[in-house]
PDB file of N, CA and C in Angstrom:
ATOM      1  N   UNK A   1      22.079   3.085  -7.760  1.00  0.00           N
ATOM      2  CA  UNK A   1      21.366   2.651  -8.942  1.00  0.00           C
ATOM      3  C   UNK A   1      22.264   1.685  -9.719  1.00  0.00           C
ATOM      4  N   UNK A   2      21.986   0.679 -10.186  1.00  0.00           N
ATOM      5  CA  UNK A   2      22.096  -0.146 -10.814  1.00  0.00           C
ATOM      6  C   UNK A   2      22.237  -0.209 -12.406  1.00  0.00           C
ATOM      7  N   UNK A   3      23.162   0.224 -12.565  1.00  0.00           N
ATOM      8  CA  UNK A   3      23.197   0.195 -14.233  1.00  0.00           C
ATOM      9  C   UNK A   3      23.793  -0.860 -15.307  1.00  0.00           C
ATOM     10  N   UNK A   4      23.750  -1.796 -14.976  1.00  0.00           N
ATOM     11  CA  UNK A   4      23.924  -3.277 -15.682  1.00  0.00           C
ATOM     12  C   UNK A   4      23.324  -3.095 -17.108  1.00  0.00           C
ATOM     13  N   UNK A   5      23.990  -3.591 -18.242  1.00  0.00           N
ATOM     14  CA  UNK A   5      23.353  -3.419 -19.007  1.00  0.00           C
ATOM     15  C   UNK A   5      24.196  -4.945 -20.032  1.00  0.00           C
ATOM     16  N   UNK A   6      23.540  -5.745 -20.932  1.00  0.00           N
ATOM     17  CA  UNK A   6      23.490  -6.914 -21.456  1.00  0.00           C
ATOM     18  C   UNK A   6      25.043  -6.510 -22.524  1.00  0.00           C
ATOM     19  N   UNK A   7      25.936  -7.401 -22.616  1.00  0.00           N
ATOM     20  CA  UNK A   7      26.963  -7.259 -23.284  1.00  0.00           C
ATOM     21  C   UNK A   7      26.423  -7.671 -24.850  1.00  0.00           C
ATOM     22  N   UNK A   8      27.138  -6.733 -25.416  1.00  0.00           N
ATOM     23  CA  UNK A   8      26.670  -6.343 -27.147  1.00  0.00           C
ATOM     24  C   UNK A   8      28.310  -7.340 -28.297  1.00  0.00           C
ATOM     25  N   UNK A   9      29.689  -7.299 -27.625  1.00  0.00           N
ATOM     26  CA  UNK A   9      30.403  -7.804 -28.021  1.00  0.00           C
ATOM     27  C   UNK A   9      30.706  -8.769 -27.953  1.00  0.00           C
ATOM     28  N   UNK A  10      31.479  -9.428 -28.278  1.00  0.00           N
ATOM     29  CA  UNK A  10      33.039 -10.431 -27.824  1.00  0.00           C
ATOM     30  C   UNK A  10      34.302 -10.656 -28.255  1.00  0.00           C
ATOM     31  N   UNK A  11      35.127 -11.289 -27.259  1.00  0.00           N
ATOM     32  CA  UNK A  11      36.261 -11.179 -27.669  1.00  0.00           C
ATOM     33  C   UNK A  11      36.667 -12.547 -27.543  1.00  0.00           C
ATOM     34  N   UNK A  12      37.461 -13.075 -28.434  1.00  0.00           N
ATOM     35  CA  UNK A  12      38.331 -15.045 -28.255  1.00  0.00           C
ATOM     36  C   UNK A  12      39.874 -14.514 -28.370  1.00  0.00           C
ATOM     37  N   UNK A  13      40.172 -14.838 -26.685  1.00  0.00           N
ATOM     38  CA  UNK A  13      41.514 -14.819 -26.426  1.00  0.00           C
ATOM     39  C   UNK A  13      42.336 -16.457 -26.349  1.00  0.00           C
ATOM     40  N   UNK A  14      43.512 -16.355 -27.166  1.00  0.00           N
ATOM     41  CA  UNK A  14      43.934 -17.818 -27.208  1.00  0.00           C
ATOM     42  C   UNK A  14      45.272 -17.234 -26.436  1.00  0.00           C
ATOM     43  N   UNK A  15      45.707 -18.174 -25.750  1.00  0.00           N
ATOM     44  CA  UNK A  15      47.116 -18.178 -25.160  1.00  0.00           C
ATOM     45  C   UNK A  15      47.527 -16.409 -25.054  1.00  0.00           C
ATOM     46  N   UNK A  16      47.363 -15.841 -24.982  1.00  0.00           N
ATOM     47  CA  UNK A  16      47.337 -14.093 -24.750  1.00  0.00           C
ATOM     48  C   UNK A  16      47.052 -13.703 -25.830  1.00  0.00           C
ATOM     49  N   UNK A  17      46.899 -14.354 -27.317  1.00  0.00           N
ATOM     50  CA  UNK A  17      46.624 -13.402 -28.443  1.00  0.00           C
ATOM     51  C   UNK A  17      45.258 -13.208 -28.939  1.00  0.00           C
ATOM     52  N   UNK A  18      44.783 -12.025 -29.480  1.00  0.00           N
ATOM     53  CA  UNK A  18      43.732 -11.561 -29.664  1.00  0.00           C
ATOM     54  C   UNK A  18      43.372 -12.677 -30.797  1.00  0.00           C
ATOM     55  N   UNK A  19      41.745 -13.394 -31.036  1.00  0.00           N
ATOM     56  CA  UNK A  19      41.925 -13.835 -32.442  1.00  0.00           C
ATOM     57  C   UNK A  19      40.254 -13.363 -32.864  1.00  0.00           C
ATOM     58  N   UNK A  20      39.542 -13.024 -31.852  1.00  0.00           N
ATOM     59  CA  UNK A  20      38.330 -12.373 -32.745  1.00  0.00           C
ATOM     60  C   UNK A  20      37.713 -11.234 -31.969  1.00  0.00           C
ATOM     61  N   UNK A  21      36.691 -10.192 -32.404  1.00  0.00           N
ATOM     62  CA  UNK A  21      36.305  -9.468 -31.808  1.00  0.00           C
ATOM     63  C   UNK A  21      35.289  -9.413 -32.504  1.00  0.00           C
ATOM     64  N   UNK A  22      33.850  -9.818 -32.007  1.00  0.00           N
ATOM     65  CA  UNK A  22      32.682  -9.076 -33.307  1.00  0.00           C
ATOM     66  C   UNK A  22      31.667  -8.804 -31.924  1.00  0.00           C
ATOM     67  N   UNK A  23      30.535  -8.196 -32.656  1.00  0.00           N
ATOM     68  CA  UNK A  23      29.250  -8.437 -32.249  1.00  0.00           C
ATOM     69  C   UNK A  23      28.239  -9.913 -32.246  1.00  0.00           C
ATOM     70  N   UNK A  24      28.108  -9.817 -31.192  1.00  0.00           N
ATOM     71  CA  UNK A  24      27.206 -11.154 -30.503  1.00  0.00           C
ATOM     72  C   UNK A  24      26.726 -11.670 -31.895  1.00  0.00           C
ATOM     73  N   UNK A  25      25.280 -10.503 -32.296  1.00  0.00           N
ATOM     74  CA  UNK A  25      24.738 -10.336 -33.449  1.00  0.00           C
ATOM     75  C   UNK A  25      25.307 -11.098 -34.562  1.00  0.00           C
ATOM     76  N   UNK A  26      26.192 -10.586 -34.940  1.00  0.00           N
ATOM     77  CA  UNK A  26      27.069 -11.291 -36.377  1.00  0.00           C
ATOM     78  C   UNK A  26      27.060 -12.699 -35.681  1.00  0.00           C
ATOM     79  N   UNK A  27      27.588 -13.248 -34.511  1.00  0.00           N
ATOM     80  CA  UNK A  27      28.567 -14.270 -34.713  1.00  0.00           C
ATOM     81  C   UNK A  27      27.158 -15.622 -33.830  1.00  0.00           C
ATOM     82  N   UNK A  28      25.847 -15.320 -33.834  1.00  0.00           N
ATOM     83  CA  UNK A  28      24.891 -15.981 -33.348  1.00  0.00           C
ATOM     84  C   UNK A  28      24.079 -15.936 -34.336  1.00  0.00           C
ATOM     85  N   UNK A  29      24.694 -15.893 -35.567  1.00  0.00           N
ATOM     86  CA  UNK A  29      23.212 -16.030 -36.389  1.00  0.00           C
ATOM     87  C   UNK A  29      22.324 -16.975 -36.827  1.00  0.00           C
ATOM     88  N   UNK A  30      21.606 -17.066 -37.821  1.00  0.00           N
ATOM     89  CA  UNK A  30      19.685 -17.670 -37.554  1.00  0.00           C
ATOM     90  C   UNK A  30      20.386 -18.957 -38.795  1.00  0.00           C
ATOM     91  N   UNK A  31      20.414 -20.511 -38.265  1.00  0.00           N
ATOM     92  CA  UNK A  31      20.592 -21.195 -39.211  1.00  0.00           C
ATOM     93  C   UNK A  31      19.532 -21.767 -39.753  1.00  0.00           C
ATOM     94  N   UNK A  32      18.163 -21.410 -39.337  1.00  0.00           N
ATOM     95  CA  UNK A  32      17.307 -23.181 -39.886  1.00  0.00           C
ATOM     96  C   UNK A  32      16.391 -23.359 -38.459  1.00  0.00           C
ATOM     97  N   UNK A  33      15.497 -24.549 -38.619  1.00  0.00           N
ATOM     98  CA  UNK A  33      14.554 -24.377 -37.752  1.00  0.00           C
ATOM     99  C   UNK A  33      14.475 -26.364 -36.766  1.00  0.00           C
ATOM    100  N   UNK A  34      14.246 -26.553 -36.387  1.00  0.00           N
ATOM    101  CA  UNK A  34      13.967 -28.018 -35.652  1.00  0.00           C
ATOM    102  C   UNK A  34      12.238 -27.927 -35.630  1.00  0.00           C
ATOM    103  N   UNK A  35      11.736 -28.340 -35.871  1.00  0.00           N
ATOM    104  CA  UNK A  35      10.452 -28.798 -36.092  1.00  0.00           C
ATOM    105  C   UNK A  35       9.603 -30.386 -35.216  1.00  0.00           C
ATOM    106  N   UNK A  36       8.575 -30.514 -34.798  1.00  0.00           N
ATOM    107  CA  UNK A  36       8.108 -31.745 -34.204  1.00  0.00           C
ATOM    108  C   UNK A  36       6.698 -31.989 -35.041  1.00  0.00           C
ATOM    109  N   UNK A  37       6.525 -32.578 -35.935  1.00  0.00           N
ATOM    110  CA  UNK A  37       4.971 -32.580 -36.029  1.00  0.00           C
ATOM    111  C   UNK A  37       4.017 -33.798 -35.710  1.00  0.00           C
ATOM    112  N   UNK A  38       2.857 -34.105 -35.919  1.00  0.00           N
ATOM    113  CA  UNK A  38       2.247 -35.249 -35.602  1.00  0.00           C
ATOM    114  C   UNK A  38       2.496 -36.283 -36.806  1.00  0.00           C
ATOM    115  N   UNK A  39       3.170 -36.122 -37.929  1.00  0.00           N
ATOM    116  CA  UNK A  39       3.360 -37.183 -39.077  1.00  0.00           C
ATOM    117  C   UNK A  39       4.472 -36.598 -39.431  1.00  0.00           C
ATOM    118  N   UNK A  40       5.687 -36.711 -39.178  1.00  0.00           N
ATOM    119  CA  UNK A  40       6.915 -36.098 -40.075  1.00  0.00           C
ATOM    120  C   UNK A  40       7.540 -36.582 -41.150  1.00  0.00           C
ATOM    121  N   UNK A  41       6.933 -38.097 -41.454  1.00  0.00           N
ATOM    122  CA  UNK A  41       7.196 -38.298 -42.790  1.00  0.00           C
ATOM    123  C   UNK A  41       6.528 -37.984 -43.959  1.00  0.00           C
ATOM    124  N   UNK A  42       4.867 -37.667 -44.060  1.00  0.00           N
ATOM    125  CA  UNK A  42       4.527 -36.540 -44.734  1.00  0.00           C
ATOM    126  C   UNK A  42       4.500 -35.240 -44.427  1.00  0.00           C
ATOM    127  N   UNK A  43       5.276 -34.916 -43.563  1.00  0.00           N
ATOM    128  CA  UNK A  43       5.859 -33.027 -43.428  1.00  0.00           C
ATOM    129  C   UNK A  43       6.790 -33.242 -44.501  1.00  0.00           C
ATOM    130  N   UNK A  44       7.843 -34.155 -44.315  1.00  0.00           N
ATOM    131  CA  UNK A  44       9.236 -34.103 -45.269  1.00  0.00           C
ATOM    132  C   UNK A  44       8.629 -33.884 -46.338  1.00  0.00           C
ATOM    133  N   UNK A  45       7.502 -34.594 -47.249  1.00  0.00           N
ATOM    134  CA  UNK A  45       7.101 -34.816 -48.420  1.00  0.00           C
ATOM    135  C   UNK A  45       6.121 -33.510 -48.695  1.00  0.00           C
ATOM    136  N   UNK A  46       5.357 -32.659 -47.816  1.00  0.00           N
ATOM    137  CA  UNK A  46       4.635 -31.852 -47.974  1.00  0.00           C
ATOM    138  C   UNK A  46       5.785 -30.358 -48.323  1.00  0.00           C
ATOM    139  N   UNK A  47       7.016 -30.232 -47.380  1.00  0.00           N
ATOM    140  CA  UNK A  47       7.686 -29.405 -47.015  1.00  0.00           C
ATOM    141  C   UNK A  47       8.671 -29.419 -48.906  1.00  0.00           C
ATOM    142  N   UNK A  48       9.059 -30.657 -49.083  1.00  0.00           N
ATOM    143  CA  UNK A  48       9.603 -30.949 -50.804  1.00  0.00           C
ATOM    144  C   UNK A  48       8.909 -30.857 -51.882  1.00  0.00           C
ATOM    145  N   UNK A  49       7.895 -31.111 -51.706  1.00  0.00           N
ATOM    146  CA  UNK A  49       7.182 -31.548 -53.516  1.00  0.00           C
ATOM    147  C   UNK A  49       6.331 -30.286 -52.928  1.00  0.00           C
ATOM    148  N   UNK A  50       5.844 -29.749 -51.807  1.00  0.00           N
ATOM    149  CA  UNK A  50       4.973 -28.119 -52.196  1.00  0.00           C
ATOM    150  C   UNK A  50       5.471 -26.938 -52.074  1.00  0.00           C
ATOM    151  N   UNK A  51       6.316 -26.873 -50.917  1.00  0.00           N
ATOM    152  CA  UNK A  51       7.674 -25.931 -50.786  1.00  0.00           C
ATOM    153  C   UNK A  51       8.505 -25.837 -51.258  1.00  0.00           C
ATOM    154  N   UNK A  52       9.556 -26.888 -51.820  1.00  0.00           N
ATOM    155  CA  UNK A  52      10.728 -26.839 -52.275  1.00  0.00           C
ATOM    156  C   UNK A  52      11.825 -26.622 -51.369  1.00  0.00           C
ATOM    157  N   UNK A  53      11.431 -27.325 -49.790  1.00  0.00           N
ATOM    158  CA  UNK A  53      12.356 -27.179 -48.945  1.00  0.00           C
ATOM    159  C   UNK A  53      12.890 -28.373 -48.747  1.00  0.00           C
ATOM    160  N   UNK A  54      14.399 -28.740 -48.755  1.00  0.00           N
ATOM    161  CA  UNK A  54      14.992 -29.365 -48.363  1.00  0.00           C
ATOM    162  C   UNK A  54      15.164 -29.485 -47.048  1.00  0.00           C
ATOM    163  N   UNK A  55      15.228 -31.092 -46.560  1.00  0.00           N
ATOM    164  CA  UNK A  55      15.025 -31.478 -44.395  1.00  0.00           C
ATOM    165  C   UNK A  55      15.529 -32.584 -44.649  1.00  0.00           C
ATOM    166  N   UNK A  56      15.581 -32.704 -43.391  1.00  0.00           N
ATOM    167  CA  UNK A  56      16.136 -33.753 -43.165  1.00  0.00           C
ATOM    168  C   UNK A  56      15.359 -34.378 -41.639  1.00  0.00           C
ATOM    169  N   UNK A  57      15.231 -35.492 -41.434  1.00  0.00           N
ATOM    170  CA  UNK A  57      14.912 -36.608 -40.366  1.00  0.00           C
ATOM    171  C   UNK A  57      15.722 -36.391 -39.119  1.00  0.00           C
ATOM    172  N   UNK A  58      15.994 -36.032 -37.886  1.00  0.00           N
ATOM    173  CA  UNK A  58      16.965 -36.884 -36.933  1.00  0.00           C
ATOM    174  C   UNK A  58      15.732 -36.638 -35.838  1.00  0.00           C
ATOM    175  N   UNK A  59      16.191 -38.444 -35.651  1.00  0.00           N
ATOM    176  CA  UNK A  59      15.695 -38.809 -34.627  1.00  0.00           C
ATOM    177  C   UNK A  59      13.569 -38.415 -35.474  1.00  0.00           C
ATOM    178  N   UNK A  60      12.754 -37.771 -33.913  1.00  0.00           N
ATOM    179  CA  UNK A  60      11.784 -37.269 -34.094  1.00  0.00           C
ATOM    180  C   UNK A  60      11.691 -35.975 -34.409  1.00  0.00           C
ATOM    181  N   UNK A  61      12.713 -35.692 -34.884  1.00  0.00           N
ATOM    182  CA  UNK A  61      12.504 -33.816 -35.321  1.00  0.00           C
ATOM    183  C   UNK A  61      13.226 -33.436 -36.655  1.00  0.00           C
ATOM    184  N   UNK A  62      12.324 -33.025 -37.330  1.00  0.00           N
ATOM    185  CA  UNK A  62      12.681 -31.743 -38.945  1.00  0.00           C
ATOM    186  C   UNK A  62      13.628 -31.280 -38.699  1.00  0.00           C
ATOM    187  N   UNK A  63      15.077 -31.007 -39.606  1.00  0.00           N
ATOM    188  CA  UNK A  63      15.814 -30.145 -39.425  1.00  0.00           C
ATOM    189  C   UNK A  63      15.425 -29.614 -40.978  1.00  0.00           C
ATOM    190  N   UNK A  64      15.052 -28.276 -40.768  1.00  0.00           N
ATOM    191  CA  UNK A  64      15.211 -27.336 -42.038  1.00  0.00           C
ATOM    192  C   UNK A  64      16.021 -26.122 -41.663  1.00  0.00           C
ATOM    193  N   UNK A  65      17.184 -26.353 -42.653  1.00  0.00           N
ATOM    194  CA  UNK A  65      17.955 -25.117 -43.001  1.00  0.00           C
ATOM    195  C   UNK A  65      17.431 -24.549 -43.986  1.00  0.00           C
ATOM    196  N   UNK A  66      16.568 -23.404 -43.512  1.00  0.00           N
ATOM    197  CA  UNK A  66      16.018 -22.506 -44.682  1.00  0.00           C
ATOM    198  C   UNK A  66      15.829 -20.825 -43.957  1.00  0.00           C
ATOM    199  N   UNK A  67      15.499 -20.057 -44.809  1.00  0.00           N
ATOM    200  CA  UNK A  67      14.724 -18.670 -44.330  1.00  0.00           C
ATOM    201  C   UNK A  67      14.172 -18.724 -43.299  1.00  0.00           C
ATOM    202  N   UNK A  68      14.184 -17.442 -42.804  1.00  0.00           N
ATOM    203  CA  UNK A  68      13.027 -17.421 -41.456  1.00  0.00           C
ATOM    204  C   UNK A  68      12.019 -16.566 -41.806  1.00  0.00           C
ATOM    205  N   UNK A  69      11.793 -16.079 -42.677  1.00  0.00           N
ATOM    206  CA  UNK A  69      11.236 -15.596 -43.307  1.00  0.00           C
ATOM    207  C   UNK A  69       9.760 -16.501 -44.159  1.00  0.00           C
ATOM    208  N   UNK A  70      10.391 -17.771 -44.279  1.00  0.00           N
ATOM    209  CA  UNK A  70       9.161 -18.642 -44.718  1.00  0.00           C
ATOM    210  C   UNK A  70       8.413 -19.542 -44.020  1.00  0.00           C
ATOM    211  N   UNK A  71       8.882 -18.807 -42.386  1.00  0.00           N
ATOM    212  CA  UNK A  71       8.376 -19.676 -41.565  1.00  0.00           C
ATOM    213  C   UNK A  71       6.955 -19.625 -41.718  1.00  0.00           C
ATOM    214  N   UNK A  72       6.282 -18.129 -41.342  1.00  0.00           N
ATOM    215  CA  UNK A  72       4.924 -18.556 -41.369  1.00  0.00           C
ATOM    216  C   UNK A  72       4.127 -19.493 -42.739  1.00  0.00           C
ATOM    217  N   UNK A  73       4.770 -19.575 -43.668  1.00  0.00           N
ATOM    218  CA  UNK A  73       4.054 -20.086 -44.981  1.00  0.00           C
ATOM    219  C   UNK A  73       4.427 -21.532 -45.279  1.00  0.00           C
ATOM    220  N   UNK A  74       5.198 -21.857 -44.321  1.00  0.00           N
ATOM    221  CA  UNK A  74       5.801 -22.999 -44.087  1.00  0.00           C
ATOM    222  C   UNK A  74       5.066 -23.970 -43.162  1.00  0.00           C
ATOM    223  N   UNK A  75       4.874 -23.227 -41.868  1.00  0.00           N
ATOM    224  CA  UNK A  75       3.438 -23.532 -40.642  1.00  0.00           C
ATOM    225  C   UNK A  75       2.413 -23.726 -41.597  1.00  0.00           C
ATOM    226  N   UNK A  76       1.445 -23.048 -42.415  1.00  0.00           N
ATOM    227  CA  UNK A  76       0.601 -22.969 -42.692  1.00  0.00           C
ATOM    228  C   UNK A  76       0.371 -23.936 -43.899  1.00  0.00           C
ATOM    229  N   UNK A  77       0.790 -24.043 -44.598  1.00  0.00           N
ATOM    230  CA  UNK A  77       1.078 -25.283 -45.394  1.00  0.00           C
ATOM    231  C   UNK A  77       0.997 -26.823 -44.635  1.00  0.00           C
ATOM    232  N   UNK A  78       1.487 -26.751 -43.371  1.00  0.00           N
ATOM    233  CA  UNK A  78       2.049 -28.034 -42.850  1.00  0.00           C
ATOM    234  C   UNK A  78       0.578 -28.237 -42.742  1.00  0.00           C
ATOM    235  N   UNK A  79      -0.362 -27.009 -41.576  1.00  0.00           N
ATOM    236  CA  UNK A  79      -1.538 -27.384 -40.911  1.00  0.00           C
ATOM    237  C   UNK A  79      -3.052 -27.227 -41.928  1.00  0.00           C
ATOM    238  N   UNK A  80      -3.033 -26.673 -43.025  1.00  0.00           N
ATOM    239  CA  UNK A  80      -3.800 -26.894 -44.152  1.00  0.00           C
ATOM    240  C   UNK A  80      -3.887 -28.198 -44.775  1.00  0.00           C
ATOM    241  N   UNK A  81      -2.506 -28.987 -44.606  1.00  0.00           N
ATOM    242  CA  UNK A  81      -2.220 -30.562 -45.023  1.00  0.00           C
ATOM    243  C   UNK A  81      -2.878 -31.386 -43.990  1.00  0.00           C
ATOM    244  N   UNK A  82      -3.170 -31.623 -42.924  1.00  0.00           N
ATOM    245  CA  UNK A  82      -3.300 -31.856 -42.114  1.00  0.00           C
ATOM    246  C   UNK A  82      -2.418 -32.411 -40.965  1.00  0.00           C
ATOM    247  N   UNK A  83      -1.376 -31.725 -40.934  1.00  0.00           N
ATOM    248  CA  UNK A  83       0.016 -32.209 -40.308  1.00  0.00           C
ATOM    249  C   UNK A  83       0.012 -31.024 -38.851  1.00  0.00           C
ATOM    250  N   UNK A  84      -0.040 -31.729 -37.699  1.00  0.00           N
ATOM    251  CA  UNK A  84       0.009 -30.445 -36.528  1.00  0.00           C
ATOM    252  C   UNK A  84       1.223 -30.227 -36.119  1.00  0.00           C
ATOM    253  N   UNK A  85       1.720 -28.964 -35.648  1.00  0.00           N
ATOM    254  CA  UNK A  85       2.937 -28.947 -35.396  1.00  0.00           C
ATOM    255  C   UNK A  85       3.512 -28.674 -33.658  1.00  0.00           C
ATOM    256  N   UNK A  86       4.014 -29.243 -33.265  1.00  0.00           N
ATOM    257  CA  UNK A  86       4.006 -29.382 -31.476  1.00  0.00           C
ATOM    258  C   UNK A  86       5.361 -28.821 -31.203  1.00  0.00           C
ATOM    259  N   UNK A  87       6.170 -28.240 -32.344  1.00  0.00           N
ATOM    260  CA  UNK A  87       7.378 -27.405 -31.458  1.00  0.00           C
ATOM    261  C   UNK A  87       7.947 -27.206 -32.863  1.00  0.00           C
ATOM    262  N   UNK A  88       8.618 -25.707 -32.613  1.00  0.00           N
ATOM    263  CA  UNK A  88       9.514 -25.303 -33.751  1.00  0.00           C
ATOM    264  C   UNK A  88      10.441 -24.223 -32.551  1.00  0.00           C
ATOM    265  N   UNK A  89      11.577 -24.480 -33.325  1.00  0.00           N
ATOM    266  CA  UNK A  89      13.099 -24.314 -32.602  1.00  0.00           C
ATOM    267  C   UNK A  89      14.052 -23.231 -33.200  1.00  0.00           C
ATOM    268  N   UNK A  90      14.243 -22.226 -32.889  1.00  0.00           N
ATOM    269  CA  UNK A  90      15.705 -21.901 -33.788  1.00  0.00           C
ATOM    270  C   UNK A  90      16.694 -22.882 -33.477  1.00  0.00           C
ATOM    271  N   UNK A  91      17.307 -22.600 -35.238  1.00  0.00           N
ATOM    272  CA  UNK A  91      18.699 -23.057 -34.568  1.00  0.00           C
ATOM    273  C   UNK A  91      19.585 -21.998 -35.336  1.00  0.00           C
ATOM    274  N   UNK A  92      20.962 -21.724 -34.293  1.00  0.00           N
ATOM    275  CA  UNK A  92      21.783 -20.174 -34.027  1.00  0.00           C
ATOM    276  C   UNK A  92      22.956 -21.409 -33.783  1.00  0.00           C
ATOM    277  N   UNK A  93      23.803 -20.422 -34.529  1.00  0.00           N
ATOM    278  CA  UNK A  93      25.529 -20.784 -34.162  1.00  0.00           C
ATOM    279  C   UNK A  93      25.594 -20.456 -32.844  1.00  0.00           C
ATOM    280  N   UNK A  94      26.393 -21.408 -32.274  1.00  0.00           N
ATOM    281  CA  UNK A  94      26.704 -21.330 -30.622  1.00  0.00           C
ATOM    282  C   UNK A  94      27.705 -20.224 -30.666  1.00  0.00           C
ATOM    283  N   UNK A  95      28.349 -19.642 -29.555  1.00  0.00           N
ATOM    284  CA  UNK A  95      29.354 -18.923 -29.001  1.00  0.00           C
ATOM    285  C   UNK A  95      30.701 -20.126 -29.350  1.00  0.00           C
ATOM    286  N   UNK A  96      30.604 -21.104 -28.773  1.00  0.00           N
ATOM    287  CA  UNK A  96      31.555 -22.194 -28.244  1.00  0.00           C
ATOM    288  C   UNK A  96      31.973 -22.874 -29.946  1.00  0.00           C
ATOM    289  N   UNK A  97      31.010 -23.142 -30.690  1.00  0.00           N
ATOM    290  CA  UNK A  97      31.612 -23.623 -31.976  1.00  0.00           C
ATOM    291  C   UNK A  97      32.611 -22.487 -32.828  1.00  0.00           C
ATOM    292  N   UNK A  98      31.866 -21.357 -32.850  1.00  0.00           N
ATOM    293  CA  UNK A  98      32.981 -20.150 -33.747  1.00  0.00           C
ATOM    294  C   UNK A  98      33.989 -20.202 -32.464  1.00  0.00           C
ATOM    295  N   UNK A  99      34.263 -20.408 -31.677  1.00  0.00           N
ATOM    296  CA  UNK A  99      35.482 -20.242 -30.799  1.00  0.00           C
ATOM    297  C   UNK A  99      36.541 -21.329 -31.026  1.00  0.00           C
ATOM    298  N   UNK A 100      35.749 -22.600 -31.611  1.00  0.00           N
ATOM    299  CA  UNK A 100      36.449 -24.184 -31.825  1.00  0.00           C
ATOM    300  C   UNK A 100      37.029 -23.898 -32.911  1.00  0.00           C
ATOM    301  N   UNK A 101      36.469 -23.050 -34.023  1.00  0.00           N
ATOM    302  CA  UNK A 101      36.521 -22.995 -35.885  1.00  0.00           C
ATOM    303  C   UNK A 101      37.348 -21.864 -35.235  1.00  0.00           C
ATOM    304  N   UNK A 102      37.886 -20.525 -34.939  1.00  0.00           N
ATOM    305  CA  UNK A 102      38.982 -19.890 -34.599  1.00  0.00           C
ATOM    306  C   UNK A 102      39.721 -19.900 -34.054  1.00  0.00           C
ATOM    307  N   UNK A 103      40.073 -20.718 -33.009  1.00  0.00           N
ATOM    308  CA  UNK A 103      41.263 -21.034 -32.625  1.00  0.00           C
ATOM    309  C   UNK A 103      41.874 -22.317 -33.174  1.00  0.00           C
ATOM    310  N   UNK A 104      41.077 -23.115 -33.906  1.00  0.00           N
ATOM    311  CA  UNK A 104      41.225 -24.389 -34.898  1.00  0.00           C
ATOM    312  C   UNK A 104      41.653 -25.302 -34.125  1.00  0.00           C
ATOM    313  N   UNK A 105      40.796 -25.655 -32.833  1.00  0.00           N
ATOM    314  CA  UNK A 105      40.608 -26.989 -32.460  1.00  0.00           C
ATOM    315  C   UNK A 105      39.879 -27.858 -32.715  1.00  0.00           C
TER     316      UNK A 105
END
């Protein structure tokens, strides 16, 4: 039998010394969302002057650093405006960046 089971920790070893140990959990957490809609320059303006969310433009996609919590009221707002939305994204701290910011490369 097979008892594999999904790793819950980690550890960042530099040159033999210990420099972090947490849970996945803590160190992957929820930053903000990437967004695609069919008009994203009135999303920006729908998402500011009715939400009070601050975004930003790159490229063809919304970056909102906000709650995840306001996602659904956030969707629903967009598509009541008449704005459709064709992809929404987490975005999560990588593994590889808190490893760059602790060993301070």
């Amino acid at each position: 039998m097979d008892n594999q089971q999904p790793c819950n920790k980690i550890a960042f070893i530099e040159n033999g010394n210990l420099k972090l140990v947490a849970n996945i959990g803590d160190v992957t957490n929820f930053l903000g969302y990437k967004i695609k809609t069919s008009n994203n320059v009135e999303a920006l303006k729908i998402l500011d002057q009715i939400l009070g969310i601050q975004c930003k433009l790159d490229g063809e996609i919304i970056i909102i650093q906000h709650n995840e919590m306001q996602l659904p009221n956030l969707l629903k707002e967009l598509t009541l405006n008449g704005i459709d939305v064709y992809h929404v994204e987490e975005i999560k701290n990588k593994l590889e960046n808190l490893f760059l910011k602790k060993v301070g490369i």
